[in-house]
N, C-alpha and C. Protein backbone atom coordinates (compact mmCIF):
# COMPACT_ATOMS: atom_id res chain seq x y z
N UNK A 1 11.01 19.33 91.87
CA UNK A 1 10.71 20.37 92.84
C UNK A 1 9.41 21.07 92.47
N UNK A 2 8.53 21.08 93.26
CA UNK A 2 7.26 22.14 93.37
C UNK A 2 7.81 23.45 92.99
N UNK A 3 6.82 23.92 91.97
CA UNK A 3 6.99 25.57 92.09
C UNK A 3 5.78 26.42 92.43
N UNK A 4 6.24 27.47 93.42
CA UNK A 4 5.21 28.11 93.89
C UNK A 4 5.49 29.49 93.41
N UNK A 5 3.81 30.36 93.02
CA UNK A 5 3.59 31.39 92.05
C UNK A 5 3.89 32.30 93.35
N UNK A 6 4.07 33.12 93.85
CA UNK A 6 3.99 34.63 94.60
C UNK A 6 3.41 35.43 93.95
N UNK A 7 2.08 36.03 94.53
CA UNK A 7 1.51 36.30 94.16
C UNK A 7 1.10 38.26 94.69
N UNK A 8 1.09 39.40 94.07
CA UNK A 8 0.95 40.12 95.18
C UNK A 8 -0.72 40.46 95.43
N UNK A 9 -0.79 41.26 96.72
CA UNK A 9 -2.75 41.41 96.94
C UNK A 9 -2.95 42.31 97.08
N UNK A 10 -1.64 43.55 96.54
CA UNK A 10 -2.38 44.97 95.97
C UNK A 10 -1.94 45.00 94.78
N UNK A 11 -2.55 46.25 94.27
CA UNK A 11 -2.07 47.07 93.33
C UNK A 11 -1.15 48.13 93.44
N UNK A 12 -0.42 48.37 92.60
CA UNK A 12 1.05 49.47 93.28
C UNK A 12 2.20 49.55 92.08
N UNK A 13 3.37 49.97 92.65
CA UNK A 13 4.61 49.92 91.76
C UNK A 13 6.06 49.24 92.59
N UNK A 14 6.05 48.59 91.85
CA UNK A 14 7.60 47.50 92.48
C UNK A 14 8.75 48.60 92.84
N UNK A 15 9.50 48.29 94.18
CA UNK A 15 9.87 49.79 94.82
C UNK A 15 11.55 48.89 94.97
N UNK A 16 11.09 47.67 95.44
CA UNK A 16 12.33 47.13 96.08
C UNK A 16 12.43 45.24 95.48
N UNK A 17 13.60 45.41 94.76
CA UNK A 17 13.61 43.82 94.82
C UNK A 17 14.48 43.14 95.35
N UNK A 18 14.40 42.86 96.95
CA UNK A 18 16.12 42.23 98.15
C UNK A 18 16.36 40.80 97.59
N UNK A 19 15.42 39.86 96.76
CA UNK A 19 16.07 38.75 96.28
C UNK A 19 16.59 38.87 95.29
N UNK A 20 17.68 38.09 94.61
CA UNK A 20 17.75 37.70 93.19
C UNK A 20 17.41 36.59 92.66
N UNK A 21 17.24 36.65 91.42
CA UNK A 21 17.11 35.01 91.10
C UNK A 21 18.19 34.28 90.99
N UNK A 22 17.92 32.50 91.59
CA UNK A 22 18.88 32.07 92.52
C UNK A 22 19.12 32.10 93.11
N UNK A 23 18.69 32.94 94.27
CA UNK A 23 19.02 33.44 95.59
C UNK A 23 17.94 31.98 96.57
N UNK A 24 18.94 32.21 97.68
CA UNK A 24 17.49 31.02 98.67
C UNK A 24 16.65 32.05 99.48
N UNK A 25 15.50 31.47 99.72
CA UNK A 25 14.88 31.82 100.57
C UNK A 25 14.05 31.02 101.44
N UNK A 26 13.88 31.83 102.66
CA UNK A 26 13.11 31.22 104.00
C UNK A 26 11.68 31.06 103.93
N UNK A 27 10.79 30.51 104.09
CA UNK A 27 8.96 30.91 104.59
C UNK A 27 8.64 31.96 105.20
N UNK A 28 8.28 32.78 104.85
CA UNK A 28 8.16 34.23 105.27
C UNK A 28 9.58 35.23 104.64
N UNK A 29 9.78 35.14 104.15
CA UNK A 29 11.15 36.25 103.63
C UNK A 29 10.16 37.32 102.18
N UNK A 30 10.66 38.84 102.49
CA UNK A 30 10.17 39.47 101.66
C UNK A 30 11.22 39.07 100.10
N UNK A 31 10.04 39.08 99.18
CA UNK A 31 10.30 38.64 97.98
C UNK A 31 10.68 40.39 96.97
N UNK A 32 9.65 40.71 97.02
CA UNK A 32 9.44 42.25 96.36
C UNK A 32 9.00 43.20 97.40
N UNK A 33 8.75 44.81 97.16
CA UNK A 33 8.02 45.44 97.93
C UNK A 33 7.50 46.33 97.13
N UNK A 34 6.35 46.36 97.25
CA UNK A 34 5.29 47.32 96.02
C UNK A 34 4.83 48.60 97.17
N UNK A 35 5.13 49.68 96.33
CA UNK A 35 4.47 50.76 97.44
C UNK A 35 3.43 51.00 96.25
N UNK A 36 2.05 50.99 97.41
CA UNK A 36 1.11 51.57 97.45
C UNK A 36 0.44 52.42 98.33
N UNK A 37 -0.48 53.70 97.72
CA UNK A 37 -1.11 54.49 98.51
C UNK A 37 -0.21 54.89 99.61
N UNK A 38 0.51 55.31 98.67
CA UNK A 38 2.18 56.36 100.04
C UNK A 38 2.92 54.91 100.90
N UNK A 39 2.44 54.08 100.88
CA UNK A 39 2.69 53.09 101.75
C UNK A 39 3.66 51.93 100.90
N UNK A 40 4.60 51.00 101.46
CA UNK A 40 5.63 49.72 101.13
C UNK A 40 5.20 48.83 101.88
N UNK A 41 4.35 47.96 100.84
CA UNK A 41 4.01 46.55 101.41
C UNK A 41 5.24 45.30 100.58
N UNK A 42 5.40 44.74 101.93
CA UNK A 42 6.61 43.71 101.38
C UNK A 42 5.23 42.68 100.59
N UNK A 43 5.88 41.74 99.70
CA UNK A 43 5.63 40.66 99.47
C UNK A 43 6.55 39.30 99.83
N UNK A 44 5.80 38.33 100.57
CA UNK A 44 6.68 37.40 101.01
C UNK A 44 6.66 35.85 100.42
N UNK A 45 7.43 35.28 100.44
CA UNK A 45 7.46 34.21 100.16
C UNK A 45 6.34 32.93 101.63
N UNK A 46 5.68 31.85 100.95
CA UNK A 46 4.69 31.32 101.48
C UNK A 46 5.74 29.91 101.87
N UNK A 47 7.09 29.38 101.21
CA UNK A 47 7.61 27.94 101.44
C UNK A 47 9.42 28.47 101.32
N UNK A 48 10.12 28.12 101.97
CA UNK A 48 11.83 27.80 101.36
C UNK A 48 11.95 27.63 100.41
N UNK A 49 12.85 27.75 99.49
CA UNK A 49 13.16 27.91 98.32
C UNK A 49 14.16 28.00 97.62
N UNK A 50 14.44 28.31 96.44
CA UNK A 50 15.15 28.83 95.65
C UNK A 50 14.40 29.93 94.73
N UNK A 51 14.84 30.95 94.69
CA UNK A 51 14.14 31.91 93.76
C UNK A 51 14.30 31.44 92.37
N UNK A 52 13.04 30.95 91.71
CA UNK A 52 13.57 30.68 89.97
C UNK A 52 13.26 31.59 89.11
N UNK A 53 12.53 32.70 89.37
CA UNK A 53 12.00 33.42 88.20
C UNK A 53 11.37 34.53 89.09
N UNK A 54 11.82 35.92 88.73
CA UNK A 54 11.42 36.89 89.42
C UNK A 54 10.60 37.70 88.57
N UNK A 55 9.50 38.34 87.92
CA UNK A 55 8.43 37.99 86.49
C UNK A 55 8.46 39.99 86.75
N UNK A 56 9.07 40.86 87.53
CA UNK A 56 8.61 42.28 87.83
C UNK A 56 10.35 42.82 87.75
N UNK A 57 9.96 44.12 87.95
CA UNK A 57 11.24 44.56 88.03
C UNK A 57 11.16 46.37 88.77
N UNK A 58 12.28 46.83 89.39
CA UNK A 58 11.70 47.86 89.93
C UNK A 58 10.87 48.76 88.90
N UNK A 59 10.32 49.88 89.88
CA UNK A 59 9.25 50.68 88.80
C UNK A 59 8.15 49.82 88.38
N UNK A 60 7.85 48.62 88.08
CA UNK A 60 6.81 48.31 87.26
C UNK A 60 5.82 48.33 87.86
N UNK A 61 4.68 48.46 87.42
CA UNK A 61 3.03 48.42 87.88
C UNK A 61 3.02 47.42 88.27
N UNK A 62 2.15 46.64 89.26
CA UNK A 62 1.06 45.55 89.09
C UNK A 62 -0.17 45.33 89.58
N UNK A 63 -0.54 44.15 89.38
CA UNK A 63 -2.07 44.62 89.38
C UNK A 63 -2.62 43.19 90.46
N UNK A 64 -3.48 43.91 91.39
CA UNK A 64 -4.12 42.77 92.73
C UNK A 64 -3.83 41.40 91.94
N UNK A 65 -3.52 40.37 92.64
CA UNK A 65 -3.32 39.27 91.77
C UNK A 65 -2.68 38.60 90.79
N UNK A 66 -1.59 39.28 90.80
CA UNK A 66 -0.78 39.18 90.00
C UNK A 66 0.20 38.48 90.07
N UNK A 67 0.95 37.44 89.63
CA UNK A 67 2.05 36.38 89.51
C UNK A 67 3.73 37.25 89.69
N UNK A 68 3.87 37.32 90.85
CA UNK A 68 5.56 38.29 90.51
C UNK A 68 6.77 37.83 90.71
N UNK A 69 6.51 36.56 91.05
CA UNK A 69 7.65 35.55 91.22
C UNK A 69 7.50 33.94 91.62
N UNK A 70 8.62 33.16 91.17
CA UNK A 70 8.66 31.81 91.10
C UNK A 70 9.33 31.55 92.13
N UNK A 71 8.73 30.45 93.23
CA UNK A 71 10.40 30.13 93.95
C UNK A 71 9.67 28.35 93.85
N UNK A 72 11.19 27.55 93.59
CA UNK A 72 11.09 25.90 93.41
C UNK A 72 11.29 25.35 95.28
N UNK A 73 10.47 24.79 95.77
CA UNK A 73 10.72 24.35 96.86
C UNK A 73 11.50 23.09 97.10
């Protein structure tokens, strides 16, 4: 199985995490949600999946570009 990185394209603090690992997911399904600048941007998944590795956790920082989860297609 392919694994694909999720990646997020702000900077912010991890607010919400609706998957678990192991969990499936769809092409387009929010993965994490980082609020930034007063604002909750979801992060979504790019392929179906299986969640293998979720790399953040609520509260944590991250930074533009950053790797915040695995899902195996």
């Amino acid at each position: 199985m392919p694994e694909i990185k999720i990646i997020t394209e702000v900077a912010g603090r991890i607010c919400a995490t609706p998957v678990q690992v192991g969990g499936t997911v769809a092409d387009g399904d929010d993965v994490v949600v980082v609020e930034a600048m007063k604002m909750e941007i979801p992060v979504s998944t790019p392929a179906s999946g299986t969640l293998t590795s979720l790399l953040v956790k609520i509260d944590d920082l991250v930074a533009e570009g950053q790797t915040i989860a695995i899902v195996a297609s």
